[in-house]
Protein backbone atom coordinates (compact mmCIF):
# COMPACT_ATOMS: atom_id res chain seq x y z
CA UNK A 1 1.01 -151.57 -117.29
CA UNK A 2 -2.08 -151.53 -114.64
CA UNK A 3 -1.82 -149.24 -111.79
CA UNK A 4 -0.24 -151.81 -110.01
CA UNK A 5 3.02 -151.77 -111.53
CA UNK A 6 2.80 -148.17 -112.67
CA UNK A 7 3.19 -148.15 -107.88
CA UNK A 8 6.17 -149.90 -107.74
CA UNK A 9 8.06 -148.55 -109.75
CA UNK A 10 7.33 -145.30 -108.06
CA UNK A 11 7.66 -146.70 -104.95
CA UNK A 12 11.27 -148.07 -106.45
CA UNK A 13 11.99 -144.87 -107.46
CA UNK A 14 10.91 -143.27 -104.59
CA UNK A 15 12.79 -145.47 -102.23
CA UNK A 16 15.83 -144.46 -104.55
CA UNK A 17 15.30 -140.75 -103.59
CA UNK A 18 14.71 -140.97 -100.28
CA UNK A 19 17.76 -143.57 -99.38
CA UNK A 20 20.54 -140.74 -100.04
CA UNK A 21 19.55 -138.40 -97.10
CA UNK A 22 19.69 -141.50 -94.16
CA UNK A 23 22.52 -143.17 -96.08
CA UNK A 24 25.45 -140.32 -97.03
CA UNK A 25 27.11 -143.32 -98.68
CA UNK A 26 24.46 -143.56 -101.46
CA UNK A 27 24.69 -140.07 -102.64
CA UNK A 28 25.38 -140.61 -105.94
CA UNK A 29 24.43 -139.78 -109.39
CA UNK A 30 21.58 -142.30 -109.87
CA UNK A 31 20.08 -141.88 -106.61
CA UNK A 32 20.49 -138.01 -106.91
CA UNK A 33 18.68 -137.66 -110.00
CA UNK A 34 16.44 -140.70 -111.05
CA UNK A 35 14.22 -140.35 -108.06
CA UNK A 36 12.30 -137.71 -109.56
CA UNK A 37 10.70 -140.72 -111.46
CA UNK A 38 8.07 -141.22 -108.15
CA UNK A 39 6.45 -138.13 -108.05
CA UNK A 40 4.75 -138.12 -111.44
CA UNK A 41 3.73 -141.84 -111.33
CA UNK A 42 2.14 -141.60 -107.90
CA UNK A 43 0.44 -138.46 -109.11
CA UNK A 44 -1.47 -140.37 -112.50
CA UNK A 45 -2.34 -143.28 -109.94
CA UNK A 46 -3.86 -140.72 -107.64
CA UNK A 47 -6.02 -139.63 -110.33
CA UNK A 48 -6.73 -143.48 -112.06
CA UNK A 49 -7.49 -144.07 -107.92
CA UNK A 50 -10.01 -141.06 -107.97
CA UNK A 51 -11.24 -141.76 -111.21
CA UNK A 52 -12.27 -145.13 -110.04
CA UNK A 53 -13.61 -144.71 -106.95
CA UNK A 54 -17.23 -145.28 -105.58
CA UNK A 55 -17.52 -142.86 -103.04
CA UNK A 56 -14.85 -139.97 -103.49
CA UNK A 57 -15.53 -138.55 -99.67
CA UNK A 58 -13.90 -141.41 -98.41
CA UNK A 59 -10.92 -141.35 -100.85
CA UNK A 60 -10.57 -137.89 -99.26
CA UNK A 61 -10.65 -139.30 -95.52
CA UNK A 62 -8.13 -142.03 -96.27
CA UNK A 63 -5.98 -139.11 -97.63
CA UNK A 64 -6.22 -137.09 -94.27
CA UNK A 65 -6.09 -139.68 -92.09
CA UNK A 66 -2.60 -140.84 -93.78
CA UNK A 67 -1.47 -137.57 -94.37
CA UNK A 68 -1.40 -136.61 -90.67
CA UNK A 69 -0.06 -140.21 -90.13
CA UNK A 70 2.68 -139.40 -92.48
CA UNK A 71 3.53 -135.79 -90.97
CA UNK A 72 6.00 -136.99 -87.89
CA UNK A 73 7.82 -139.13 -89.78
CA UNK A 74 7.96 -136.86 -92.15
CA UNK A 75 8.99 -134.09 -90.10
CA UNK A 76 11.83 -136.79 -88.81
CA UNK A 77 13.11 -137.44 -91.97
CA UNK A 78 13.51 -134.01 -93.25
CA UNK A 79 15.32 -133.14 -90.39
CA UNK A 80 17.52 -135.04 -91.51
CA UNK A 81 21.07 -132.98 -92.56
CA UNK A 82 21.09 -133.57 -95.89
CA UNK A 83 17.01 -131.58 -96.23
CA UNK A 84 17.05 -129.98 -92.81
CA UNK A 85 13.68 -128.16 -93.62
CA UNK A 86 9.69 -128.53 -92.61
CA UNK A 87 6.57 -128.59 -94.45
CA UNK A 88 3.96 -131.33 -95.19
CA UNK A 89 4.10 -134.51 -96.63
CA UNK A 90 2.96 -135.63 -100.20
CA UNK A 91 0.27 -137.03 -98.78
CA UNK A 92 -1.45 -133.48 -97.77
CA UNK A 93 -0.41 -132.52 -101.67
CA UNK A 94 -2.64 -135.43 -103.16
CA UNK A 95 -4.91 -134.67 -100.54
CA UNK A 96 -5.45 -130.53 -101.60
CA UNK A 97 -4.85 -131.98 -105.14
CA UNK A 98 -8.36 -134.15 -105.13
CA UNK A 99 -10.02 -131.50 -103.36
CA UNK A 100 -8.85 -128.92 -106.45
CA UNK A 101 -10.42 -131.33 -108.85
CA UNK A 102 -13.55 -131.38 -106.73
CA UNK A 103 -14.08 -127.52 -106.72
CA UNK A 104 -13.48 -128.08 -110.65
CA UNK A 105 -16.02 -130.26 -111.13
CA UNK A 106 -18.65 -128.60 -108.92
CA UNK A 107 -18.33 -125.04 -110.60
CA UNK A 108 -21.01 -124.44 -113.44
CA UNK A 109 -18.28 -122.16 -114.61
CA UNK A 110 -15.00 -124.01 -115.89
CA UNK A 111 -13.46 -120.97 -115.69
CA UNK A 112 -14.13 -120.40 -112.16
CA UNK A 113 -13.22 -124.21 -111.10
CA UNK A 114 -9.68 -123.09 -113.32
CA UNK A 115 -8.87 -120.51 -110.84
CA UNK A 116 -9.94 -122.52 -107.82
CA UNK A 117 -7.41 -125.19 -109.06
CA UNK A 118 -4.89 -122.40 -109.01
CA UNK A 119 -5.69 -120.78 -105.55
CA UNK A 120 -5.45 -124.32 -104.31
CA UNK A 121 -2.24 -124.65 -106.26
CA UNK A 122 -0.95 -121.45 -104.66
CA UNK A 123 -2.04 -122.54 -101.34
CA UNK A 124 0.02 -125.46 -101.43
CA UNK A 125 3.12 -123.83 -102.07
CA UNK A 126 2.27 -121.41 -99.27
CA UNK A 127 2.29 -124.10 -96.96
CA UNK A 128 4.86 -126.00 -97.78
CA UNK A 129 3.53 -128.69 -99.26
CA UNK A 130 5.52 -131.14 -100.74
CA UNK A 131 6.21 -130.13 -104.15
CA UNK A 132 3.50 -127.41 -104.06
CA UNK A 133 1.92 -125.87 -106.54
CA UNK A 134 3.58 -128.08 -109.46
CA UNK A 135 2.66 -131.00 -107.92
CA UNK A 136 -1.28 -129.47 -108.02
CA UNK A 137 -0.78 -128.70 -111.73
CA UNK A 138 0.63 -132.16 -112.74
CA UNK A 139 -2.15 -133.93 -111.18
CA UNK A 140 -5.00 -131.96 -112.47
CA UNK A 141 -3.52 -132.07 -115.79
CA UNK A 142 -3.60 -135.77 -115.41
CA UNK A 143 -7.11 -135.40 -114.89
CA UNK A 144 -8.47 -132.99 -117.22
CA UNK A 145 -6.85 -135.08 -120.01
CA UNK A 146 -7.73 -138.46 -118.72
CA UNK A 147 -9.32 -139.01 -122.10
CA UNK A 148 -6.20 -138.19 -124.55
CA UNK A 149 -2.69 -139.66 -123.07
CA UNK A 150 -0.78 -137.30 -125.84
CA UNK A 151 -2.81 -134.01 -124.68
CA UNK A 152 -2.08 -135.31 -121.21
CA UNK A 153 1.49 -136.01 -122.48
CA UNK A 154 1.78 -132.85 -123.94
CA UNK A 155 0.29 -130.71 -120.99
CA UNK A 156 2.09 -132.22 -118.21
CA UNK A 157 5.67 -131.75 -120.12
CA UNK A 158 4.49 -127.97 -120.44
CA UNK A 159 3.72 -127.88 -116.51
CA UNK A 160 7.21 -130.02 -115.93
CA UNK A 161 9.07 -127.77 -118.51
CA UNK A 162 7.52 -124.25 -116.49
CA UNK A 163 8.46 -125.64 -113.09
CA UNK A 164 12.52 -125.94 -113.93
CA UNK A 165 12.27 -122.51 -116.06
CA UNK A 166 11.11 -120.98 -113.74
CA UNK A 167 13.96 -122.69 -110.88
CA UNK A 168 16.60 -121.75 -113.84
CA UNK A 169 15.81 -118.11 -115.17
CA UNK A 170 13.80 -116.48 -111.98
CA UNK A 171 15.16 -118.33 -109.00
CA UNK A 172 18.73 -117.73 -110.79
CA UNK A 173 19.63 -121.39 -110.59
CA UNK A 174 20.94 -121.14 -114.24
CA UNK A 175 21.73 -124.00 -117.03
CA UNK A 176 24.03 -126.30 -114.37
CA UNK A 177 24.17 -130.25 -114.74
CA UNK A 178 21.84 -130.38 -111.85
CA UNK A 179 18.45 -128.90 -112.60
CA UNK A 180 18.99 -129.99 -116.02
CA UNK A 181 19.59 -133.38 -115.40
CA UNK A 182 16.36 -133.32 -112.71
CA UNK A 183 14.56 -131.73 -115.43
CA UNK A 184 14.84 -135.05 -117.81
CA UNK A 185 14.60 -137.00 -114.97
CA UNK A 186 11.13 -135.50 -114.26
CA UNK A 187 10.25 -136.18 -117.69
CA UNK A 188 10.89 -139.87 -118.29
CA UNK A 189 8.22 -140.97 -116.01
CA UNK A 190 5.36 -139.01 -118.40
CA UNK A 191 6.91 -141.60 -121.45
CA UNK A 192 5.95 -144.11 -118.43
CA UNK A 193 2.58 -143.84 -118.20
CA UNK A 194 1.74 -143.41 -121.93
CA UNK A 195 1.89 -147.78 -121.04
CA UNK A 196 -1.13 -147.70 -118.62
CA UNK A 197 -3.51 -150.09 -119.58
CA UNK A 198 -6.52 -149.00 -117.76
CA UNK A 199 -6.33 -151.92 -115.61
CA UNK A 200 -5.85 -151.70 -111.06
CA UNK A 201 -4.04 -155.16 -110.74
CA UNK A 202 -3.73 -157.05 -107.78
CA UNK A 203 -5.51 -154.89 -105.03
CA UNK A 204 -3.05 -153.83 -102.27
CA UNK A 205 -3.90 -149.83 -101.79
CA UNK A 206 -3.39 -150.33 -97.91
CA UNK A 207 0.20 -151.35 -98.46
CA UNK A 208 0.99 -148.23 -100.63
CA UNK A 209 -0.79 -145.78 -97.93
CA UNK A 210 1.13 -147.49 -95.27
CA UNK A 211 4.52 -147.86 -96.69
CA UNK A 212 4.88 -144.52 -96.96
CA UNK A 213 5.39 -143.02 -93.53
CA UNK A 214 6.74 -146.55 -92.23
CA UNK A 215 10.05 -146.34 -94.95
CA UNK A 216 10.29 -142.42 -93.73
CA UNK A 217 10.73 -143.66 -90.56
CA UNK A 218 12.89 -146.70 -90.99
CA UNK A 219 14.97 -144.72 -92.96
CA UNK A 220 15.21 -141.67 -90.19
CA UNK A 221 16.35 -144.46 -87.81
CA UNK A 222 18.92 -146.17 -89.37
CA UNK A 223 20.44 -143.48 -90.41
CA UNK A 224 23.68 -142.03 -89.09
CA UNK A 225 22.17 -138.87 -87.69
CA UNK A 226 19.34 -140.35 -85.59
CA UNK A 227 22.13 -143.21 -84.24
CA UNK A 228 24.01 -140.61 -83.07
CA UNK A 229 21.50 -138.56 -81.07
CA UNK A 230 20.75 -142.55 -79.18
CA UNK A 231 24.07 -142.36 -78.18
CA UNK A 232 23.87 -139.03 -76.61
């Protein structure tokens, strides 16, 4: 699979996620659980997109520029009733998540750039970032074994494995159908990726960047909730 396909099936995925909270009437089992496909897909292109780019300042810029693009309609849709919370888009996540590989690669010290990776992690759950400081980990791991897809395989199951342990035994969530059932969910896109074929395919990264906040929105304004405030 090139990074091409490897998109949309995210973007499939993630379209699958996101359609529950504007539509009540597709809250079901498939859409409540499979969209955790997205996240670790878009994460390993983030890092194949890195990895292959010519001038890594402006794959930063393009991240900033979208992510504050994304925010408001990102702020829309998770005011939505169904999420009814704040924080910052995935965008900002990829964005802090390229800048922790850059203060790894910098530091003479591995060590050092380890803990920076972390502190950045940290830092993204602080503010809110979407998905936070797992989605940090699963993207460097990604990238520090670009070179071995079963040591990448292995790693990111660990990080994937530590983020619903910890959800279960110290947030008290406890072994119920639905973290479990996330939990594998999360896991069958890593199987996923072990088909990348090191190729991009055909070259549409504008329509990725843009289709994020433009589906946030369309979805914020068809749903019930925003209908109803036009009619007050």
């Amino acid at each position: 699979m090139s990074t091409f396909v490897l998109k949309i099936i995210a973007v499939f995925f993630m379209i699958v996620d996101h359609v529950k909270y504007a539509l009540p009437s597709c809250y079901n089992d498939f859409t409540l659980y499979f969209g955790r496909i997205a996240f670790p897909i878009f994460a390993f292109c983030l890092v194949q997109g890195y990895i292959h780019t010519h001038d890594w300042k402006r794959y930063v810029k393009r991240l900033l520029l979208f992510g504050i693009i994304s925010e408001l309609p990102y702020l829309l849709f998770n005011s939505l009733p169904l999420l009814n919370q704040i924080g910052l888009n995935v965008i900002i996540t990829f964005l802090l998540a390229v800048l922790a590989i850059k203060v790894y690669e910098v530091c003479n010290h591995k060590r050092i750039g380890i803990l920076g990776v972390i502190v950045i992690a940290f830092l993204a759950s602080f503010i809110k970032a979407d998905y936070g400081a797992f989605g940090i980990l699963l993207v460097f791991s990604f990238y520090i074994f670009q070179n071995s897809k079963w040591k990448m395989l292995l790693v990111s199951t660990v990080i994937v494995c530590g983020k619903y342990l910890y959800r279960i035994l110290a947030l008290g969530v406890g072994f119920t159908e639905y973290p479990i059932k996330n939990w594998i969910c999360t896991l069958i896109p890593l199987g996923v990726i072990l088909f990348y074929n090191g190729k991009r395919g055909p070259k549409l990264k504008w329509f990725f960047y843009i289709f994020y906040p433009v589906h946030l929105l369309i979805l914020y304004i068809i749903s019930p909730y925003a209908l109803n405030l036009l009619h007050l």
